[in-house]
Protein backbone atom coordinates (compact mmCIF):
# COMPACT_ATOMS: atom_id res chain seq x y z
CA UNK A 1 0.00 0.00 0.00
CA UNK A 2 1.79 3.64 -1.24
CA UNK A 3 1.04 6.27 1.33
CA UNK A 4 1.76 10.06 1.44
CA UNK A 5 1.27 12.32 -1.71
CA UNK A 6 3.38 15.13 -3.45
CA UNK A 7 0.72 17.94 -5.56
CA UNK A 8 2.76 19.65 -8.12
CA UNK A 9 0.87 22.85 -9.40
CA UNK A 10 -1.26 25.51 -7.21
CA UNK A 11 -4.12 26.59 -9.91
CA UNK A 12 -7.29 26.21 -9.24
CA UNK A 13 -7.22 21.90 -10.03
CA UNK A 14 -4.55 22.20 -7.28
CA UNK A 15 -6.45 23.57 -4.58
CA UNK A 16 -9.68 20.80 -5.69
CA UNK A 17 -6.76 18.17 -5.37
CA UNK A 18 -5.70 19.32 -2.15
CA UNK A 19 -8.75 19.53 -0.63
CA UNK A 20 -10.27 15.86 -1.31
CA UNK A 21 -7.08 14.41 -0.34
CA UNK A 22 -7.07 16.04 2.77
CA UNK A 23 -10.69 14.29 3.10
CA UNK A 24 -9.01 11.00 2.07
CA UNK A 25 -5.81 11.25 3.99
CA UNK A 26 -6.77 8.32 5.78
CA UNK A 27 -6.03 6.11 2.99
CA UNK A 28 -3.16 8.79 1.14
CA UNK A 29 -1.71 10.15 4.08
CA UNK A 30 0.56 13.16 4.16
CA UNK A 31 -0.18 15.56 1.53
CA UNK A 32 2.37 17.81 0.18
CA UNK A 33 1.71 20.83 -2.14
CA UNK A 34 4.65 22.49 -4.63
CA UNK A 35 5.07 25.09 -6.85
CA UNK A 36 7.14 28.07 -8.39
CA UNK A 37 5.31 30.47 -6.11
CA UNK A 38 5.56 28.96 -2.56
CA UNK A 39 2.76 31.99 -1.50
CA UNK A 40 0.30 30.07 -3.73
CA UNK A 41 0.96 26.79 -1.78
CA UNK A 42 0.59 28.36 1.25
CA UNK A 43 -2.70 30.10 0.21
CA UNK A 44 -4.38 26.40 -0.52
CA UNK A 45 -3.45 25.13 2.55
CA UNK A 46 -4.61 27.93 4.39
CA UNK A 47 -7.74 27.14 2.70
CA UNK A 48 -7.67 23.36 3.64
CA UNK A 49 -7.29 24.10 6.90
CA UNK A 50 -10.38 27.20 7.35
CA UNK A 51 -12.50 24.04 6.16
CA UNK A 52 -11.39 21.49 8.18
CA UNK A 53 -10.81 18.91 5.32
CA UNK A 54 -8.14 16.87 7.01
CA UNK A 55 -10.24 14.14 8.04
CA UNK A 56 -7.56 12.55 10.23
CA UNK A 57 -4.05 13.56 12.04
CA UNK A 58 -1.35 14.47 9.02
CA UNK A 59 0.86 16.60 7.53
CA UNK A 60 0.08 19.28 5.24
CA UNK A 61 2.57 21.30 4.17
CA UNK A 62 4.20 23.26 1.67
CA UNK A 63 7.07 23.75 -0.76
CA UNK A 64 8.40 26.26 -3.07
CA UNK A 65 9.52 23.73 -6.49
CA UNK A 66 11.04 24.40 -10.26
CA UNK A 67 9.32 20.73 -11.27
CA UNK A 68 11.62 21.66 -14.34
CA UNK A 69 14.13 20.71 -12.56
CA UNK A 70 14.35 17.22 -12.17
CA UNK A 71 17.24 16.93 -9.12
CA UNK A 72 15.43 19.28 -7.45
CA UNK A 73 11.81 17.49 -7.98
CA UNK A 74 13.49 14.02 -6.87
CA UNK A 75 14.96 16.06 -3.38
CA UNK A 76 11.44 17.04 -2.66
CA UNK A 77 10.03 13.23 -3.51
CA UNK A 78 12.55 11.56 -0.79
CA UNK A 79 12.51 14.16 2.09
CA UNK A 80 8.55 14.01 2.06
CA UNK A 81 8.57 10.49 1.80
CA UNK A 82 5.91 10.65 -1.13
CA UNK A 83 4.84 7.01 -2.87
CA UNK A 84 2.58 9.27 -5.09
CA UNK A 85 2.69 12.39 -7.32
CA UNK A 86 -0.27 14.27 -8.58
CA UNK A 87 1.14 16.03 -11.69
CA UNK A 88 -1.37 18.97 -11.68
CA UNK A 89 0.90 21.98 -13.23
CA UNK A 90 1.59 22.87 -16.53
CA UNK A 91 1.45 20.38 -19.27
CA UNK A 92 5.07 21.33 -20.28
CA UNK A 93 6.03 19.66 -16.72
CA UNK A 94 5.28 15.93 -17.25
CA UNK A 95 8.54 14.62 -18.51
CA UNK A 96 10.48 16.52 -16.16
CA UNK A 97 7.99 15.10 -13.18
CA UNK A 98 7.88 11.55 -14.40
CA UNK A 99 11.65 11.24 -14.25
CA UNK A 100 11.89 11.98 -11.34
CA UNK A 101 9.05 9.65 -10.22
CA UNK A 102 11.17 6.93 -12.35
CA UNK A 103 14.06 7.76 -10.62
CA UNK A 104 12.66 7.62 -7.02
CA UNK A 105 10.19 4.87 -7.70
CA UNK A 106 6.99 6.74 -6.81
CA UNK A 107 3.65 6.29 -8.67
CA UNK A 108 2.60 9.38 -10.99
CA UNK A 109 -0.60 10.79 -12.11
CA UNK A 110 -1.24 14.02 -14.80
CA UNK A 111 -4.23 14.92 -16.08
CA UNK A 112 -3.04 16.02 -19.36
CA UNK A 113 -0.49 15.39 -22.56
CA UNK A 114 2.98 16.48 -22.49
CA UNK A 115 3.67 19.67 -24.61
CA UNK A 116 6.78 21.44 -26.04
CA UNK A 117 6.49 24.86 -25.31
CA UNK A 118 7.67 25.54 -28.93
CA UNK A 119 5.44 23.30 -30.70
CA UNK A 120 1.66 22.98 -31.16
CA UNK A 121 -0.79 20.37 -32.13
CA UNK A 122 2.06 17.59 -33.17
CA UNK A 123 2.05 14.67 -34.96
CA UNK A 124 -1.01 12.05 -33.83
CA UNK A 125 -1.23 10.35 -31.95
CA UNK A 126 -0.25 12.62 -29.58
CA UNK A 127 0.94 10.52 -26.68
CA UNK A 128 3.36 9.12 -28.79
CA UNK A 129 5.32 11.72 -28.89
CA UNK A 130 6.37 11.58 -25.74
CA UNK A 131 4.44 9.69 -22.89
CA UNK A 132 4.29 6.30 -24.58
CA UNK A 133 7.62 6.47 -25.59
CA UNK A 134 8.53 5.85 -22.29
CA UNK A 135 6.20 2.44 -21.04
CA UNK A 136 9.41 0.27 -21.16
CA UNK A 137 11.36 2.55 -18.65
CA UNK A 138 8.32 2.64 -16.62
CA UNK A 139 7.29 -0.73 -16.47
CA UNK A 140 11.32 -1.30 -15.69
CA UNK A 141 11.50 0.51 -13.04
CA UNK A 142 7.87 -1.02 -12.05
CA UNK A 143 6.54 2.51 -11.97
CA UNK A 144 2.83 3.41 -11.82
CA UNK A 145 2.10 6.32 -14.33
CA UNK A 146 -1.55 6.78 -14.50
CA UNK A 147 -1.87 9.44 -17.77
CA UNK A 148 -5.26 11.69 -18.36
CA UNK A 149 -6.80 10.90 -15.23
CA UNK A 150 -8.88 13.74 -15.08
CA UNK A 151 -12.32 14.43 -16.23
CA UNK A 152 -11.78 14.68 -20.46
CA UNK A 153 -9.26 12.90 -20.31
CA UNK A 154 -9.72 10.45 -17.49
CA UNK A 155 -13.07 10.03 -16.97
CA UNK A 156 -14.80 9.92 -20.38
CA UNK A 157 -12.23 7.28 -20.54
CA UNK A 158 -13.40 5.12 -18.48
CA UNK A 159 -16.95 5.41 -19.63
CA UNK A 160 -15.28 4.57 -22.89
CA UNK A 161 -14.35 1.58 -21.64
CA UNK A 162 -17.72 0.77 -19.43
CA UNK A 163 -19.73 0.93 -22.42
CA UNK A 164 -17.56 -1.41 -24.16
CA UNK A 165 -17.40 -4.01 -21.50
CA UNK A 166 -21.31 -3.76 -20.33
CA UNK A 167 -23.36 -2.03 -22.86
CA UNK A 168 -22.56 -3.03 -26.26
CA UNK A 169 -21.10 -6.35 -28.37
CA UNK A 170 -19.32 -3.81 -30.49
CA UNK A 171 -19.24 -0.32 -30.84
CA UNK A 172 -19.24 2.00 -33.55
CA UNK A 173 -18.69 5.48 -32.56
CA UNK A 174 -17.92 7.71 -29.42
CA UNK A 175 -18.92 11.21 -28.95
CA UNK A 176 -17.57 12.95 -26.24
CA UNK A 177 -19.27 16.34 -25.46
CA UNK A 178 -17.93 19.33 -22.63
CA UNK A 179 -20.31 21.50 -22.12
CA UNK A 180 -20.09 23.98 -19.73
CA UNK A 181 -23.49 26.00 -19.12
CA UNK A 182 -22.00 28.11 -16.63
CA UNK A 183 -21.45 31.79 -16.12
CA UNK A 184 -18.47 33.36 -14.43
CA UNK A 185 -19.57 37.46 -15.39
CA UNK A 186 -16.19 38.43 -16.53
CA UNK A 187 -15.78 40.29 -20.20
CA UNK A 188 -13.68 37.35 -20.94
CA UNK A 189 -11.70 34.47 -19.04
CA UNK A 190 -10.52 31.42 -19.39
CA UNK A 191 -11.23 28.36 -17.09
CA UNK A 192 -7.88 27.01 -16.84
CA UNK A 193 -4.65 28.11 -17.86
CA UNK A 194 -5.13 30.51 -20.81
CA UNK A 195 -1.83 29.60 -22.35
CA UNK A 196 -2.59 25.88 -22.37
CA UNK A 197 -6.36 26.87 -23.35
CA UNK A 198 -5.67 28.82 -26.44
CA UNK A 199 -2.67 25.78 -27.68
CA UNK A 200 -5.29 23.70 -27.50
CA UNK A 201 -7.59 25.31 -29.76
CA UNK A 202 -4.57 27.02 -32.26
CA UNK A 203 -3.52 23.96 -34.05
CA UNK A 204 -5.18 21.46 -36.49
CA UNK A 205 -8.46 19.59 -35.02
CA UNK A 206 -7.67 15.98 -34.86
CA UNK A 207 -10.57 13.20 -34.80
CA UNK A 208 -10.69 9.31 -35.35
CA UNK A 209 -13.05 8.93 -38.76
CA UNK A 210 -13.23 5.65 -40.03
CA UNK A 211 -9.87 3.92 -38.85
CA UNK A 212 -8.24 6.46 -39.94
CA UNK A 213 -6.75 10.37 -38.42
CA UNK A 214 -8.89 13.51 -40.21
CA UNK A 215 -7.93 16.64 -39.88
CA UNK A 216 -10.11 19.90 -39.59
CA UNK A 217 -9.75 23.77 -38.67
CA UNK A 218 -11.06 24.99 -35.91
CA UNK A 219 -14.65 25.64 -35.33
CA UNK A 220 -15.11 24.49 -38.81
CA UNK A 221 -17.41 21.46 -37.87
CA UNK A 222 -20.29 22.23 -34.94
CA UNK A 223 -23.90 21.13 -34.00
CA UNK A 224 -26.63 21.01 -31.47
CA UNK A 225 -26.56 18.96 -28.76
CA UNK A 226 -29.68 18.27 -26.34
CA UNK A 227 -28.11 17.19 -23.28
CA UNK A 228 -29.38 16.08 -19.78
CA UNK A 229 -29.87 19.43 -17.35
CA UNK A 230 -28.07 21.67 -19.51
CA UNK A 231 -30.70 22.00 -22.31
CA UNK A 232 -29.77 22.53 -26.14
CA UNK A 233 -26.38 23.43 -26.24
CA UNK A 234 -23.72 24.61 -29.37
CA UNK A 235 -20.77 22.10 -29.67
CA UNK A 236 -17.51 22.40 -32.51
CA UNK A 237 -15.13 19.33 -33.27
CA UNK A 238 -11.86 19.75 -31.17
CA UNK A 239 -8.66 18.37 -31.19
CA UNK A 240 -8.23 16.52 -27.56
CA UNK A 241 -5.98 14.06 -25.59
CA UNK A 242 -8.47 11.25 -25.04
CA UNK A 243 -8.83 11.45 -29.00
CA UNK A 244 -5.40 10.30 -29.19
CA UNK A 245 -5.30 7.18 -26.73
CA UNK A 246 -9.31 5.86 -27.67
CA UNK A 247 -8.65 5.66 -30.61
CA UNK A 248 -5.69 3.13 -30.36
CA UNK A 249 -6.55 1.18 -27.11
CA UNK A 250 -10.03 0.56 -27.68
CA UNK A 251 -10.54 -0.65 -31.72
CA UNK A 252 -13.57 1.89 -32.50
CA UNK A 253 -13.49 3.16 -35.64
CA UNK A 254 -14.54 7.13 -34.76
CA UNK A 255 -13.91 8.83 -31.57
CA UNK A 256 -14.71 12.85 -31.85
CA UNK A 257 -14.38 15.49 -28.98
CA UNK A 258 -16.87 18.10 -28.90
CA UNK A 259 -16.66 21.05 -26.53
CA UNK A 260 -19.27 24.36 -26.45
CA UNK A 261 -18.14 27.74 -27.49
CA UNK A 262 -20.31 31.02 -26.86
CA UNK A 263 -19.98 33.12 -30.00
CA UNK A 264 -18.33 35.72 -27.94
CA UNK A 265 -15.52 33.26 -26.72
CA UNK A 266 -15.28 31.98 -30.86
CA UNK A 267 -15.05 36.01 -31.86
CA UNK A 268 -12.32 37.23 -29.31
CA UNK A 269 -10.33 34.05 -29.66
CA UNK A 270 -10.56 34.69 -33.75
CA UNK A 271 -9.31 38.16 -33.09
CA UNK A 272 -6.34 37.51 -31.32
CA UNK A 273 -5.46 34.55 -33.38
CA UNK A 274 -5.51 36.89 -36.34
CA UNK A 275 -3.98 39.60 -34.86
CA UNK A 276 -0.87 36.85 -34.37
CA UNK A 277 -0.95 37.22 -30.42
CA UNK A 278 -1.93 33.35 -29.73
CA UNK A 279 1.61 32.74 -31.27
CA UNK A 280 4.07 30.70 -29.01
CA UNK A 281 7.20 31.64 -30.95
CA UNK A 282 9.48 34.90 -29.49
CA UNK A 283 9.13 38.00 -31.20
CA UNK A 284 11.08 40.95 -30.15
CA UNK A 285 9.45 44.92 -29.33
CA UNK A 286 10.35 47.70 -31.07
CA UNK A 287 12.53 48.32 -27.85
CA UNK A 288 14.30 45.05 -27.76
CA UNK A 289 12.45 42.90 -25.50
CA UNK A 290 11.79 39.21 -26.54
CA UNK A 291 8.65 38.47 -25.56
CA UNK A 292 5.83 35.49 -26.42
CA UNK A 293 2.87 36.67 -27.73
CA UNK A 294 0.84 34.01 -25.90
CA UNK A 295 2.35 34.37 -22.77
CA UNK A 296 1.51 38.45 -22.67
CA UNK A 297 -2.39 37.48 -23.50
CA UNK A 298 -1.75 34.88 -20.53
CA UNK A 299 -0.68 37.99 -18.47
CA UNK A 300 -4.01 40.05 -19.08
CA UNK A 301 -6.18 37.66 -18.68
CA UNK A 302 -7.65 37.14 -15.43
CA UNK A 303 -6.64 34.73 -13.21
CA UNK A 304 -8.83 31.08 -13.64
CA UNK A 305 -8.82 31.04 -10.07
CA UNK A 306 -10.40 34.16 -9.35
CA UNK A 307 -13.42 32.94 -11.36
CA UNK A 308 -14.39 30.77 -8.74
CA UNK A 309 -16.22 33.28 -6.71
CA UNK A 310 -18.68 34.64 -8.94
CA UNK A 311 -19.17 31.52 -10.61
CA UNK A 312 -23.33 29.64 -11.35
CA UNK A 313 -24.72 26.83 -13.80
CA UNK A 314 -23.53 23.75 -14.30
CA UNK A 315 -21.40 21.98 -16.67
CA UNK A 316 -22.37 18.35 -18.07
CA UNK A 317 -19.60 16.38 -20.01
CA UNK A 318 -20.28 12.93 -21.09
CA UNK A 319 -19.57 10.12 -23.86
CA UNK A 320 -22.46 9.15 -26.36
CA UNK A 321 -21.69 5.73 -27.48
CA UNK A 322 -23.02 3.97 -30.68
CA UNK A 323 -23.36 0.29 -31.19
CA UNK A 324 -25.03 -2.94 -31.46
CA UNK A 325 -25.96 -5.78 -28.84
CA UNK A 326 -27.81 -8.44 -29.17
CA UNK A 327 -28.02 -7.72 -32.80
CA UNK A 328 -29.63 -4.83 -32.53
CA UNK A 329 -28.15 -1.13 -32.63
CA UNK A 330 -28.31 1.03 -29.45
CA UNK A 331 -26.95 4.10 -28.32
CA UNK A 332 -26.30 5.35 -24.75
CA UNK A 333 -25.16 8.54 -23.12
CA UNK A 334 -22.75 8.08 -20.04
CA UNK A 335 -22.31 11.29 -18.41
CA UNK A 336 -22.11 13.60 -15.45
CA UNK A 337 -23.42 17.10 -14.65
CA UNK A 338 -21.55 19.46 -11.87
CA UNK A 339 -22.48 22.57 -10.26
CA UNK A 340 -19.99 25.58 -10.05
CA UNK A 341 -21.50 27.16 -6.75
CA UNK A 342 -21.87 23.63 -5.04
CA UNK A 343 -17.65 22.84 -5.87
CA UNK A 344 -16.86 26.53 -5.00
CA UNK A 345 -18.73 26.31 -1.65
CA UNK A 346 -16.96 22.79 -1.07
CA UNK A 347 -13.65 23.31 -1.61
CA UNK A 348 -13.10 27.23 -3.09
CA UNK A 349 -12.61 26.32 -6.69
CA UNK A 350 -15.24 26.53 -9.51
CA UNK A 351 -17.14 23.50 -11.31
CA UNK A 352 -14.11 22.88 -14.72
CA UNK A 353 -11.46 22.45 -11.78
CA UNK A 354 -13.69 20.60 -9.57
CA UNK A 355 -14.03 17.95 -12.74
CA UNK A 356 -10.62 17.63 -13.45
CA UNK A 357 -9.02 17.16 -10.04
CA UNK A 358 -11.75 14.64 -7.86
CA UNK A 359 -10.75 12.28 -10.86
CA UNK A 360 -7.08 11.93 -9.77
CA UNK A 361 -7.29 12.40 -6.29
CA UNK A 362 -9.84 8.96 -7.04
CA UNK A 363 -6.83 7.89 -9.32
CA UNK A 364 -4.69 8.18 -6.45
CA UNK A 365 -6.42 6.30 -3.82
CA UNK A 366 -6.73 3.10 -5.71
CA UNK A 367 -3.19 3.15 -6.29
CA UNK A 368 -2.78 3.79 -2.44
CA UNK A 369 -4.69 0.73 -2.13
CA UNK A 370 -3.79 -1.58 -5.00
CA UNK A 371 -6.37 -1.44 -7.31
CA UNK A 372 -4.62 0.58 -10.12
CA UNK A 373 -1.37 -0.33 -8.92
CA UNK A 374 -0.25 -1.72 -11.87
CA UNK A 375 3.57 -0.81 -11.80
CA UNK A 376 3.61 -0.14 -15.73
CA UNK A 377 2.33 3.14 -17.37
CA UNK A 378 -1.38 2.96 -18.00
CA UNK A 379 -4.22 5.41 -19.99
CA UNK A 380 -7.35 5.35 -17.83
CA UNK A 381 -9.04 2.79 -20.42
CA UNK A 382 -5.76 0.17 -19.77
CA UNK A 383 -7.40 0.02 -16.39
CA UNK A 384 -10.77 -1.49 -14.74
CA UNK A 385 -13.23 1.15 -14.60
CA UNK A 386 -16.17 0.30 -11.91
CA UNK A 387 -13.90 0.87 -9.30
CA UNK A 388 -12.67 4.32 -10.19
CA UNK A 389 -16.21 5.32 -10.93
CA UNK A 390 -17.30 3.76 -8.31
CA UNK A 391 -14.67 5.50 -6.09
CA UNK A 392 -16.19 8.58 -8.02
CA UNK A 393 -19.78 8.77 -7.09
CA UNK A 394 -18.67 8.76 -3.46
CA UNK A 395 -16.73 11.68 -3.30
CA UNK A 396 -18.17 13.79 -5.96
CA UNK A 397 -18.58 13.11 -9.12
CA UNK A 398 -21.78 10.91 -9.66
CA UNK A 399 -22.25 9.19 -12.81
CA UNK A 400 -25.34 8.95 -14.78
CA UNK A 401 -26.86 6.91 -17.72
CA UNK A 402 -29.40 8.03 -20.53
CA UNK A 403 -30.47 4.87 -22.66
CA UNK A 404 -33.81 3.35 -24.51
CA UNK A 405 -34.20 2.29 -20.21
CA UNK A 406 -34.26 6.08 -19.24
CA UNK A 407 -31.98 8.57 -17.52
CA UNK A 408 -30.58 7.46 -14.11
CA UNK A 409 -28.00 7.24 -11.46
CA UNK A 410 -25.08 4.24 -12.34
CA UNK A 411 -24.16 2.38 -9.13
CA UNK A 412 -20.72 0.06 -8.82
């Protein structure tokens, strides 16, 4: 059994992590929380502690970090004694944190594909660019590396998987839809890192068609969905991690992402795309200075954090899988709906962070206790997925079902 865990990051994920730890430390123990800004550590423990999440006797401290640096991020793994790491900083920090996990022997989680600073939208499928490149070192060194396990990726990826175990004899396509229906009253914001927001949305869209990679721009291809709670809702085609491990690990022959844009979020980011200030590449000012174009638009923008306050509605993201069984073709949506005021109230962060960090906190228990222990780098859908669901509905994140039976609650 691994004990004691090591947060990397101190967004607004970080502080969700954080906080459902601290009501799990009785199975993950000591809980550690590192960043470049030590004040922002500091600040979510402070906040653990006004709520009094620790549900028993543990540490909780924190650490100023450069995960870049890899000697430095292995020093802070042995003095805390942590057996797991909760990757929850910027996506340009996963190799950097999983060699030092490798190197120390402790289990790592992210919730999200490696990037090169320099480079956007590579080659497909993504995680072979880096991540997967690197299963025989893990599984060498017997290493648990649990990638994507947060909500899209993570989660829809292990609905991905429940429908093809328990719903269907074979299935034809999967849909995953993000929509969030909330409001956070700001001119304009991002809900998570705006530099990681806008890369995602820069690049070529990716999607699984017919066995086969297609390629799209963005917000070329969109539609109505009519989703549970959330009503009719506009959706585009995106380019998205669990795109790129679906669609080898599971043998369907289309896997899509769709997430909802607000015309005003689709006419700003069109503005600054065209206006060349989503660019990742230096420039240099008129007076010298190098500067990246993203990075400045980064610096405007308010923090996703601060949203948290001010934010309503709900968000329901979900997979809507098409198939046969029994000879006959079906279709079933498998999905969740959260509340922004309801996460906000329960641990200070708003409803898209909430989503993305219960899942690996959940990710991290059952490595604590066995379950997805599995010594050997792993996607979400490598892995069983009743019991991280079921691990799910208990501390947060409920799943649902909407078939030719009806719409209801899915127990484990």
């Amino acid at each position: 059994m691994k004990k004691n865990v090591l947060i990397i990051g101190a967004g607004g994920v970080a502080q969700v992590v954080a906080h459902k730890c601290a009501q799990n430390n009785d199975v993950l123990g000591d809980i550690h929380i590192a960043s470049r800004t030590l004040a922002k550590c500091e600040a979510i423990v402070a906040s653990v502690r006004e709520k009094n999440a620790l549900k028993t006797d543990g540490k909780l401290e924190a650490h100023a970090l450069n995960a870049l640096d890899v000697d430095a991020t292995k020093a802070l793994i042995e003095k805390t004694g942590a057996q797991i790491v909760i990757n929850v900083g910027s996506a340009f920090l996963n190799m950097s944190v999983m060699s030092a996990c490798i190197a120390t022997g402790a289990a790592y989680i992210d919730t999200a594909i490696h990037e090169d600073p320099l480079k956007i939208c590579e080659t497909p499928p993504w995680y072979a660019n880096y991540e997967w490149k690197r299963r025989e070192e893990c599984e060498k060194a017997g290493v648990t590396a649990i990638l994507g396990a947060g909500f899209d990726p993570g989660v829809v990826n292990a609905y991905a998987k429940l429908a093809l175990d328990e719903y269907f004899d074979k299935v034809d396509s999967i849909d995953i839809v993000d929509i969030n229906a909330g409001s956070h009253g700001r001119w304009f914001a991002t809900n998570f890192d705006p530099e990681i927001n806008f890369r995602e949305f820069t690049g070529q869209v990716w999607s699984w068609q017919n066995g086969q990679w297609v390629s799209n721009k963005m917000f070329e291809i969109g539609k109505e969905w009519d989703l549970p709670v959330v009503g009719k809702q506009k959706a585009y085609m995106t380019g998205h991690d669990e795109v790129h491990s679906l669609s080898q690990n599971l043998g369907v022959p289309n896997v899509r992402f769709w997430m909802g844009f607000s015309d005003h979020y689709i006419n700003v980011f069109t503005v600054l795309k065209n206006l060349g200030l989503l660019s990742e590449q230096p420039i240099k000012t008129a007076e010298g200075l190098e500067v990246v174009p993203l990075k400045v638009v980064k610096a405007v923008l308010p923090d996703p954090s601060s949203l948290a306050p001010d934010y309503t509605g709900k968000t329901c993201i979900g997979d809507l899988v098409k198939g046969t069984k029994d000879g006959k073709e079906r279709e079933v949506f498998i999905y969740n709906v959260a509340d922004h005021k309801e996460a906000y109230e329960e641990v200070g962060s708003q409803g898209i962070s909430y989503t993305a960090g219960v899942p690996a906190v959940a990710a991290a228990m059952l490595i604590a206790t066995g379950e997805w222990d599995v010594k050997k780098m792993a996607n979400v859908e490598d892995l069983p997925p009743q019991p991280f669901l079921g691990l799910l509905n208990k501390i947060g994140l409920p799943t649902r079902i909407k078939d030719e039976n009806g719409d209801r609650d899915l127990t484990f």
